[in-house]
PDB file of N, CA and C in Angstrom:
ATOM      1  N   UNK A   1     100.585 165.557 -63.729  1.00  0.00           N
ATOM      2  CA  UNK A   1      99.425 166.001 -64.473  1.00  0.00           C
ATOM      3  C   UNK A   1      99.140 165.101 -65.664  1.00  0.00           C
ATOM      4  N   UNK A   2     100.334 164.608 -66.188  1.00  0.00           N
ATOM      5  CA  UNK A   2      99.823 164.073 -67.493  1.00  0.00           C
ATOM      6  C   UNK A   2      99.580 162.511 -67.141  1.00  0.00           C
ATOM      7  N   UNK A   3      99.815 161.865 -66.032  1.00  0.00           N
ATOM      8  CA  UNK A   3      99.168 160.575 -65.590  1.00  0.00           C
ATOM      9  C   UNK A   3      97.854 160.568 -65.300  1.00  0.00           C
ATOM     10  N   UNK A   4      97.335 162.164 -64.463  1.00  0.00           N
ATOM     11  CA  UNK A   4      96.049 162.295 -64.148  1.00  0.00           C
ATOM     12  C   UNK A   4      94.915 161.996 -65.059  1.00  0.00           C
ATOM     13  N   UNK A   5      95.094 163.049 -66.640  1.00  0.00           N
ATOM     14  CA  UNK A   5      95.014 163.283 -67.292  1.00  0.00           C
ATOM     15  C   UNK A   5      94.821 161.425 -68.591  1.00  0.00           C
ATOM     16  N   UNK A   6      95.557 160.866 -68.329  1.00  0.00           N
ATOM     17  CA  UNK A   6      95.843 159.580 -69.066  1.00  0.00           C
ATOM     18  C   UNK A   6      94.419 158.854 -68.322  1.00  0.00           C
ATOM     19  N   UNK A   7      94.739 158.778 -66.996  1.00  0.00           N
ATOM     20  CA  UNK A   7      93.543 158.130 -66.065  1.00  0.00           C
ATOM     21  C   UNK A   7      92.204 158.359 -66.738  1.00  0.00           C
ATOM     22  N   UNK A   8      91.997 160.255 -66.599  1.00  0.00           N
ATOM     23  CA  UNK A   8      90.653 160.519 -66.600  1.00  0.00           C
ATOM     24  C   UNK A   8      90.405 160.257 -68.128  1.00  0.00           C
ATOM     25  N   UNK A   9      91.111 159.982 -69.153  1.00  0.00           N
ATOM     26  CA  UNK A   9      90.496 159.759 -70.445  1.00  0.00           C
ATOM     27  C   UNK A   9      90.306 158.372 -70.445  1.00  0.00           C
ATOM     28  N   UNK A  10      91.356 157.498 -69.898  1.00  0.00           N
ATOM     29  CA  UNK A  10      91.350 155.563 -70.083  1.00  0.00           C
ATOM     30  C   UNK A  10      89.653 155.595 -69.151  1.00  0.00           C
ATOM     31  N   UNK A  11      89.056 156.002 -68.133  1.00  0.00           N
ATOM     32  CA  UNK A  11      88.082 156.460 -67.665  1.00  0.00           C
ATOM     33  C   UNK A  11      86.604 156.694 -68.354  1.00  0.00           C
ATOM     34  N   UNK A  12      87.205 157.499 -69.670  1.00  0.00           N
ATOM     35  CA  UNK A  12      85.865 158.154 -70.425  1.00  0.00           C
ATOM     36  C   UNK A  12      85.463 157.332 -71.523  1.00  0.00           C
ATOM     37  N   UNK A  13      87.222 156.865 -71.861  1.00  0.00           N
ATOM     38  CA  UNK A  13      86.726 156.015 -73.037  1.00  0.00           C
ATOM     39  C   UNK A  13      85.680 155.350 -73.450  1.00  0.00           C
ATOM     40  N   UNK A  14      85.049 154.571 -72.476  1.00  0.00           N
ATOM     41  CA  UNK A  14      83.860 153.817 -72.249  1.00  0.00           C
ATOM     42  C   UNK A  14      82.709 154.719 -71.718  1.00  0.00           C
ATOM     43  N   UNK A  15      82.485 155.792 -71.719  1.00  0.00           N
ATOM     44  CA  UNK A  15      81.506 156.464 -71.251  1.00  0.00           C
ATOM     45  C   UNK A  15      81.595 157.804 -72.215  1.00  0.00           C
ATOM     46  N   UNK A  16      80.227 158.456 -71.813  1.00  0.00           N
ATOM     47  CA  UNK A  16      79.735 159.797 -72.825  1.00  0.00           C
ATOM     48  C   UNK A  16      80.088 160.880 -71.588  1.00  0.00           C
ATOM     49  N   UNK A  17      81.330 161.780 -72.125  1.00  0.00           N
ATOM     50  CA  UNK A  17      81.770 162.689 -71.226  1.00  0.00           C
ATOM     51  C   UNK A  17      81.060 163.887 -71.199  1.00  0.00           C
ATOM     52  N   UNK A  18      79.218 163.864 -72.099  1.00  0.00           N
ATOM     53  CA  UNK A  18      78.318 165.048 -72.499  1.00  0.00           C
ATOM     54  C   UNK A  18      77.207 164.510 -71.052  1.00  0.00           C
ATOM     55  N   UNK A  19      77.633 163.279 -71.149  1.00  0.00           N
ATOM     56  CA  UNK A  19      76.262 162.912 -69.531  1.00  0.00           C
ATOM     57  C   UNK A  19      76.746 162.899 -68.553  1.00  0.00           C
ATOM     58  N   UNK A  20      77.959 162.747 -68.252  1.00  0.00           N
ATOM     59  CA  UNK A  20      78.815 163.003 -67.011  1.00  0.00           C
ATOM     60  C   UNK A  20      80.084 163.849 -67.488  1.00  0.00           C
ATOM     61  N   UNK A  21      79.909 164.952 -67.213  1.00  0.00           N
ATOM     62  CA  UNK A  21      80.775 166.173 -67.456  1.00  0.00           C
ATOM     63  C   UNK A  21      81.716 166.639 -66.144  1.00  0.00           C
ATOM     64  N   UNK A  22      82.050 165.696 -65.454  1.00  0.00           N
ATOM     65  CA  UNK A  22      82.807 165.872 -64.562  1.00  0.00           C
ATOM     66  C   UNK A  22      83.102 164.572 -63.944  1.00  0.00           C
ATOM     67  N   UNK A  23      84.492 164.671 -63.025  1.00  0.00           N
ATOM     68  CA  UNK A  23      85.122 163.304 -62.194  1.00  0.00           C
ATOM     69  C   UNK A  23      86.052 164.223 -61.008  1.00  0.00           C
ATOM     70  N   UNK A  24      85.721 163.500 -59.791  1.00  0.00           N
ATOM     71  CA  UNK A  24      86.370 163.235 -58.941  1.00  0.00           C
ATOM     72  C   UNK A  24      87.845 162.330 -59.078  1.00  0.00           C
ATOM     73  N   UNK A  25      89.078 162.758 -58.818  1.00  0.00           N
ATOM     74  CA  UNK A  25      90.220 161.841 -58.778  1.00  0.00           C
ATOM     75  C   UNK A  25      90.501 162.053 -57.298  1.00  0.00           C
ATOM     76  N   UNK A  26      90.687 160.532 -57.111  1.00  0.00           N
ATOM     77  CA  UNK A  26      91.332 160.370 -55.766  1.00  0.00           C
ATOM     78  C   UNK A  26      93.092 161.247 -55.227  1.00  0.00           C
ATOM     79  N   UNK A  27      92.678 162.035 -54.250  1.00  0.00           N
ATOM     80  CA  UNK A  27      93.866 163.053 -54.320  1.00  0.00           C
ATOM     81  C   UNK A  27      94.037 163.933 -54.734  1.00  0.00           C
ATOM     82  N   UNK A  28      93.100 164.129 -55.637  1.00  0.00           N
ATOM     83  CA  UNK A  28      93.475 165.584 -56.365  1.00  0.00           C
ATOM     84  C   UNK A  28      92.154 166.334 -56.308  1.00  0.00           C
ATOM     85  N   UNK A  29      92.067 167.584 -56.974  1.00  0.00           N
ATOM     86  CA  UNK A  29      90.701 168.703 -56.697  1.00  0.00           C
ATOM     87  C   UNK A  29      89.764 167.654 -58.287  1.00  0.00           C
ATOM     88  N   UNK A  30      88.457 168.304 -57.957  1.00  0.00           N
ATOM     89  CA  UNK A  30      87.584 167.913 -59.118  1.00  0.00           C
ATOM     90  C   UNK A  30      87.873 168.133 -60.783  1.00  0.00           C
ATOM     91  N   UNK A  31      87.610 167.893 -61.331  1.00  0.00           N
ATOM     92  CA  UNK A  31      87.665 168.272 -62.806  1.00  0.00           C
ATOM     93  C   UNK A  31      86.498 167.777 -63.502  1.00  0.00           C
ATOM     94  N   UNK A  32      86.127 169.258 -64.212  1.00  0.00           N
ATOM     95  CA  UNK A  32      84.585 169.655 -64.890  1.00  0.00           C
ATOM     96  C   UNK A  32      84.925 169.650 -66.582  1.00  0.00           C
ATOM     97  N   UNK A  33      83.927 170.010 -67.292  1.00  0.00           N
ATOM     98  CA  UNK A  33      83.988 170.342 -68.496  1.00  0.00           C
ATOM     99  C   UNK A  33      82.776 170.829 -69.341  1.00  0.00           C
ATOM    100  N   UNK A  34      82.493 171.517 -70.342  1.00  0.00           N
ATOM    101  CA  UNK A  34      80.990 171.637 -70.677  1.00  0.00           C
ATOM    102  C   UNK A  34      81.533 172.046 -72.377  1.00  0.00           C
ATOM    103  N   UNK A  35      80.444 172.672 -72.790  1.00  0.00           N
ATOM    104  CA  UNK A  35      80.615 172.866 -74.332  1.00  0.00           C
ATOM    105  C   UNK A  35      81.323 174.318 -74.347  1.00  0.00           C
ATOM    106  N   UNK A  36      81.353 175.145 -73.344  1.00  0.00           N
ATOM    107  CA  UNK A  36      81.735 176.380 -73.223  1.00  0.00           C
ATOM    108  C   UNK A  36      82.242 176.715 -71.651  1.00  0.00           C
ATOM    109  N   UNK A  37      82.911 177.650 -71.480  1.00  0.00           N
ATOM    110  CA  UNK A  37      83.683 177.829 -70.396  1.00  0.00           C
ATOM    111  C   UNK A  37      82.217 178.031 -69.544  1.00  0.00           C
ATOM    112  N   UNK A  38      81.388 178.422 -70.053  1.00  0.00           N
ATOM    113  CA  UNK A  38      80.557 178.898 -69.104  1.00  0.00           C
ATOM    114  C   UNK A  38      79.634 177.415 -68.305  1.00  0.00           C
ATOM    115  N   UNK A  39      79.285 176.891 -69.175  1.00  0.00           N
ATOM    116  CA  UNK A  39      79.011 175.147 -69.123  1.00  0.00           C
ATOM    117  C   UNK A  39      79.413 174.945 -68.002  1.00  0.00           C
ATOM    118  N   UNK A  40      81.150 174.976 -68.466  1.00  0.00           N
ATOM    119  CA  UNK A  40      81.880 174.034 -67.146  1.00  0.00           C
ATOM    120  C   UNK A  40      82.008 175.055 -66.089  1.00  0.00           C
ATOM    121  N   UNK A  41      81.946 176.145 -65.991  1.00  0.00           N
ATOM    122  CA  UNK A  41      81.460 176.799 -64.218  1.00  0.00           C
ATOM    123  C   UNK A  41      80.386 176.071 -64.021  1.00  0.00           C
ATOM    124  N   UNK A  42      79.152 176.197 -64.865  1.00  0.00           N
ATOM    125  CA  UNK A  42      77.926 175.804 -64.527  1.00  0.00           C
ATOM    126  C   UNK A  42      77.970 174.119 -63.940  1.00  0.00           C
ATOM    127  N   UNK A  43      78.750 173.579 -64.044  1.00  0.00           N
ATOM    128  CA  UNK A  43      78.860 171.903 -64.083  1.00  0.00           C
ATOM    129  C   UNK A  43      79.539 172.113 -62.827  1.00  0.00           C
ATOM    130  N   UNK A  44      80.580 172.971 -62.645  1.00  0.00           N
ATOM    131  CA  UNK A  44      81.684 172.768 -61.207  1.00  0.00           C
ATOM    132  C   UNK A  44      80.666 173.387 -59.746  1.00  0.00           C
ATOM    133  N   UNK A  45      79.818 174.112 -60.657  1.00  0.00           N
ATOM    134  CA  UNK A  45      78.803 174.677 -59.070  1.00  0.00           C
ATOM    135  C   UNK A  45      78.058 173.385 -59.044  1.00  0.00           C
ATOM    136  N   UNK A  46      77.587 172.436 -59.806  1.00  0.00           N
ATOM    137  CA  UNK A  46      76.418 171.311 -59.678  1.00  0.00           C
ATOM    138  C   UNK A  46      77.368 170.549 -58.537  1.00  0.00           C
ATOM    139  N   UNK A  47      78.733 170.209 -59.214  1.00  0.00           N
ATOM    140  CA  UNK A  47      79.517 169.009 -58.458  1.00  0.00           C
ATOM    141  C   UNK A  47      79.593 169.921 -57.360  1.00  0.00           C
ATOM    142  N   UNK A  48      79.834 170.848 -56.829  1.00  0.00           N
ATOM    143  CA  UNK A  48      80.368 171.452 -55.320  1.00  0.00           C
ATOM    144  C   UNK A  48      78.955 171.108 -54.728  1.00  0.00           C
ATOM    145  N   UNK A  49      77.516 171.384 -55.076  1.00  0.00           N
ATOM    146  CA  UNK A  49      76.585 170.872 -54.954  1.00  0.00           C
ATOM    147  C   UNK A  49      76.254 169.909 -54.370  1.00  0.00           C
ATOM    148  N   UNK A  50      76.568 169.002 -54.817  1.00  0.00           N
ATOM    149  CA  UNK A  50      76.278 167.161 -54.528  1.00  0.00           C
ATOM    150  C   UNK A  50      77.211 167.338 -53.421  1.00  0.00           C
ATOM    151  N   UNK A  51      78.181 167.495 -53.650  1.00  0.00           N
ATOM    152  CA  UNK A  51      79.625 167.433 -52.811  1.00  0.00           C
ATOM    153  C   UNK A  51      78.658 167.485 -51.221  1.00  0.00           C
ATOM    154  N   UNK A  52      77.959 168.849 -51.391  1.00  0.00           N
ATOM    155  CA  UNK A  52      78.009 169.725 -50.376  1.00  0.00           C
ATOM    156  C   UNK A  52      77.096 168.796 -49.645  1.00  0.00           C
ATOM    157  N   UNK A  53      75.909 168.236 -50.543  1.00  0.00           N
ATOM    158  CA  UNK A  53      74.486 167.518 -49.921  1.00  0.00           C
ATOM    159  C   UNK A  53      75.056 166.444 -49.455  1.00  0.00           C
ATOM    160  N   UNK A  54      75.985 165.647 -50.350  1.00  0.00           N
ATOM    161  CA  UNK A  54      76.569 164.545 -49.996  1.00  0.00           C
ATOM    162  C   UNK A  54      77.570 164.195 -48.225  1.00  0.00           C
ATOM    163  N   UNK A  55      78.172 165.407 -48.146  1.00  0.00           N
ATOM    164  CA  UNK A  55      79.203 165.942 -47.067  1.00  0.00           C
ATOM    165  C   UNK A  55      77.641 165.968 -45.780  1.00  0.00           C
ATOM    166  N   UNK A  56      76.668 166.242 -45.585  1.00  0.00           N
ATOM    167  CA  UNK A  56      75.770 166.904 -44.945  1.00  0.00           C
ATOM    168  C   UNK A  56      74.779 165.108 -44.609  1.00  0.00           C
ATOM    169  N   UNK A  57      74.843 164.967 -45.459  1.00  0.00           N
ATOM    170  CA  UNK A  57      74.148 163.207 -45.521  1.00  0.00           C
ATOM    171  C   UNK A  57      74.887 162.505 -44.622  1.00  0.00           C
ATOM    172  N   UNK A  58      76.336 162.235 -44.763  1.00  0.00           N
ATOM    173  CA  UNK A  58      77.156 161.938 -44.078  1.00  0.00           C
ATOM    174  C   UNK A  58      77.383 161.918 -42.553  1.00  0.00           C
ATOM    175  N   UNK A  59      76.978 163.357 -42.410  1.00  0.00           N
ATOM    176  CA  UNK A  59      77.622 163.724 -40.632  1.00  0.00           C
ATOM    177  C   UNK A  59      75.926 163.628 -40.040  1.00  0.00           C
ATOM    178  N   UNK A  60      74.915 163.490 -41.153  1.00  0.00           N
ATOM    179  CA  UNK A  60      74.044 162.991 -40.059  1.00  0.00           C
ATOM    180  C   UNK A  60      73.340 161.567 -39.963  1.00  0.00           C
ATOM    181  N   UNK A  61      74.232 161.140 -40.924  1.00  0.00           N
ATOM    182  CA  UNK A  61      74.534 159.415 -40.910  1.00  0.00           C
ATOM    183  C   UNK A  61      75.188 158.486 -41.590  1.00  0.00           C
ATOM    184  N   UNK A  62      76.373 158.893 -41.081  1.00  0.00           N
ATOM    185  CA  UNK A  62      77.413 157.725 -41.373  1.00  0.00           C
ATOM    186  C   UNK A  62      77.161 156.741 -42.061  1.00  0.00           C
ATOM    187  N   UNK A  63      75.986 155.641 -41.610  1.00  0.00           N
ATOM    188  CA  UNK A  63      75.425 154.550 -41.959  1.00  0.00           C
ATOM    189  C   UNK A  63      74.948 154.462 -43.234  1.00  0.00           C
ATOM    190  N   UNK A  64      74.571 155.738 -43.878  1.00  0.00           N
ATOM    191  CA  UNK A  64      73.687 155.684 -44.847  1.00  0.00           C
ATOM    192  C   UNK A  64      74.297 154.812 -46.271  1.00  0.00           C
ATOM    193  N   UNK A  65      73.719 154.124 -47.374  1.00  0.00           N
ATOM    194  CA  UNK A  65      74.281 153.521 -47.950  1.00  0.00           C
ATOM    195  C   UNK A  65      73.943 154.136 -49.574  1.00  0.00           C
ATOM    196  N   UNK A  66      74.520 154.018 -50.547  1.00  0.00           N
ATOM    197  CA  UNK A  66      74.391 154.236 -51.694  1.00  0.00           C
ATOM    198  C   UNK A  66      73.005 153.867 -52.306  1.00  0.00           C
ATOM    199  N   UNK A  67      72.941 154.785 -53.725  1.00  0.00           N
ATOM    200  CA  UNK A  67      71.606 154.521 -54.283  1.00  0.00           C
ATOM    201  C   UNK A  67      71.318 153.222 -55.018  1.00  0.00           C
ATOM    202  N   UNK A  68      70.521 152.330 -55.125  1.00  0.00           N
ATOM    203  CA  UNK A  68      70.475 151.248 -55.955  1.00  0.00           C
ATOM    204  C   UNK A  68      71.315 151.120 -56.998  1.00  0.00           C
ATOM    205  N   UNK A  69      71.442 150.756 -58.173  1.00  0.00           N
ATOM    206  CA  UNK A  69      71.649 150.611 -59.352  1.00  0.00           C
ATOM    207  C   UNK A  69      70.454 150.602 -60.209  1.00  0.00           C
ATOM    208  N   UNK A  70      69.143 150.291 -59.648  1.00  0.00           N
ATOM    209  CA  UNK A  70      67.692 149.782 -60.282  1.00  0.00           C
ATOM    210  C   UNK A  70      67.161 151.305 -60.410  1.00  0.00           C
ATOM    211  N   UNK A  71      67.330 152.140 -59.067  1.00  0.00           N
ATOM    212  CA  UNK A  71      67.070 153.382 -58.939  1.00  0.00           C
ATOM    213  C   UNK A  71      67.633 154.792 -59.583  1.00  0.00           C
ATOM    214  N   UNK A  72      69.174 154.652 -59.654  1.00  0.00           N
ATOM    215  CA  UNK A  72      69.968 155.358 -60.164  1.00  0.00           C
ATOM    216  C   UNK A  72      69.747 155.427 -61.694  1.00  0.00           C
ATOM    217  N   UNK A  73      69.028 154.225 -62.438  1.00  0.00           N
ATOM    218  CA  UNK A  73      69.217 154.060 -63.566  1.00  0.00           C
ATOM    219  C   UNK A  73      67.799 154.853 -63.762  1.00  0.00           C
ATOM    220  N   UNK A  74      66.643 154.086 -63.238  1.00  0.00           N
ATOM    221  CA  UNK A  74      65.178 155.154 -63.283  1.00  0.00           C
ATOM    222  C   UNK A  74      65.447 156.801 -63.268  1.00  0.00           C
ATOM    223  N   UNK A  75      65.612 156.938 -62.502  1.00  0.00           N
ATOM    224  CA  UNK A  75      65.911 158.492 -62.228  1.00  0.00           C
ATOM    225  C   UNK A  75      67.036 159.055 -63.425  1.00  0.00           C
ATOM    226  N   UNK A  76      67.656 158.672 -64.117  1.00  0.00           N
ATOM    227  CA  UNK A  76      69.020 159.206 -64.666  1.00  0.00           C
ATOM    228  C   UNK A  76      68.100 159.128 -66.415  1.00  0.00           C
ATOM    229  N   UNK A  77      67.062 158.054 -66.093  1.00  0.00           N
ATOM    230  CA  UNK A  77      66.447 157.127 -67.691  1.00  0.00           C
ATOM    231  C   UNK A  77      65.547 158.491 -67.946  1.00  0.00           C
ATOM    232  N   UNK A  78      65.005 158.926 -66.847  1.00  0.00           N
ATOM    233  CA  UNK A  78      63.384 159.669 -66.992  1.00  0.00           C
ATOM    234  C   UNK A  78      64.139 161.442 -67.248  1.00  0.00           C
ATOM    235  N   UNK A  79      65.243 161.591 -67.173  1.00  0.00           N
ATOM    236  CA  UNK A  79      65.824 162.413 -67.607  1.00  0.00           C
ATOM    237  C   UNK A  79      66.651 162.908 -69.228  1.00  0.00           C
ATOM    238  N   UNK A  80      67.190 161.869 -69.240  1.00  0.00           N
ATOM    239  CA  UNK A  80      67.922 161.404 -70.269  1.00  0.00           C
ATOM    240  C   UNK A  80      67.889 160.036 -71.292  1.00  0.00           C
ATOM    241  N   UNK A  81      67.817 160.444 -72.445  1.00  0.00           N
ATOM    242  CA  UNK A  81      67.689 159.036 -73.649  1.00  0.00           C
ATOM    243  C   UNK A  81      66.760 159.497 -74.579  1.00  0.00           C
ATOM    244  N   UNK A  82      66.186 158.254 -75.232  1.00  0.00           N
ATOM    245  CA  UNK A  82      65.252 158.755 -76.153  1.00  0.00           C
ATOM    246  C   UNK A  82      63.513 158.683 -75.622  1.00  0.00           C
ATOM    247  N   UNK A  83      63.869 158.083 -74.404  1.00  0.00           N
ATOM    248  CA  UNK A  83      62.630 157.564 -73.554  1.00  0.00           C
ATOM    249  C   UNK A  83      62.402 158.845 -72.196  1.00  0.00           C
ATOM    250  N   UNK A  84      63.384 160.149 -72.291  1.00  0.00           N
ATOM    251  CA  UNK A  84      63.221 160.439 -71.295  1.00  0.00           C
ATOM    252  C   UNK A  84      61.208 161.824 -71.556  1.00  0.00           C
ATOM    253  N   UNK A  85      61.390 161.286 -69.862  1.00  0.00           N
ATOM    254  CA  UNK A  85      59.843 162.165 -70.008  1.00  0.00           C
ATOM    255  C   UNK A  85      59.772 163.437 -68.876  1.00  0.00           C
ATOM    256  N   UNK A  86      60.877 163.626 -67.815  1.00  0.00           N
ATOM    257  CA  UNK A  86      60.941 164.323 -66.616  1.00  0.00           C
ATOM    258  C   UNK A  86      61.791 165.683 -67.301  1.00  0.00           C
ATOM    259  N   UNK A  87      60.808 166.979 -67.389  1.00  0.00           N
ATOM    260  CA  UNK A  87      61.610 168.312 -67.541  1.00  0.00           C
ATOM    261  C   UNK A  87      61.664 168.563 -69.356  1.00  0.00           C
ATOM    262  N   UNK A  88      60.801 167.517 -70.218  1.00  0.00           N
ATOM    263  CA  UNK A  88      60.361 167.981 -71.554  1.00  0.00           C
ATOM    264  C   UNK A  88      60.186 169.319 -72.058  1.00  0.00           C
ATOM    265  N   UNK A  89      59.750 169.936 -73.087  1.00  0.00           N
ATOM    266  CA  UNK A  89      58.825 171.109 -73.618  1.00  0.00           C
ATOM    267  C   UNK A  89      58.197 169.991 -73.878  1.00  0.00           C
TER     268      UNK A  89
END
């Protein structure tokens, strides 16, 4: 546990653990987090989520390949930053 644990922080160091509130470790179950216990249920149903769409993408094509980097960043930008405009008041 406490190697896991060493990983997933040497991991965060370089990243904002408030925009990605969860990680996959190879071998082991998921691990979530939020500002409140309730957060991180709310964050562990999103990841079972993806999981689930992701698992379903898969078996009906293998082939399929990952999202851009050009794309991933649009979509993630129009959400989040000081520029974001998708889901405002």
């Amino acid at each position: 546990e406490e190697a896991t644990g060493r990983v997933i922080a040497e991991t965060f160091s370089q990243l904002d653990p408030d925009a990605i509130p969860g990680v996959l470790v190879a071998g082991h179950g998921p691990f979530v987090w939020g500002a409140s216990p309730l957060q991180a249920v709310h964050n562990a149903a999103i990841l079972e989520e993806i999981a689930f769409m992701n698992y379903h993408t898969l078996e009906i094509n293998p082939e399929v390949g990952g999202i851009g980097s050009a794309l991933l960043t649009k979509h993630y930008s129009r959400k989040h930053g000081s520029k974001a405009y998708y889901g405002q008041p």
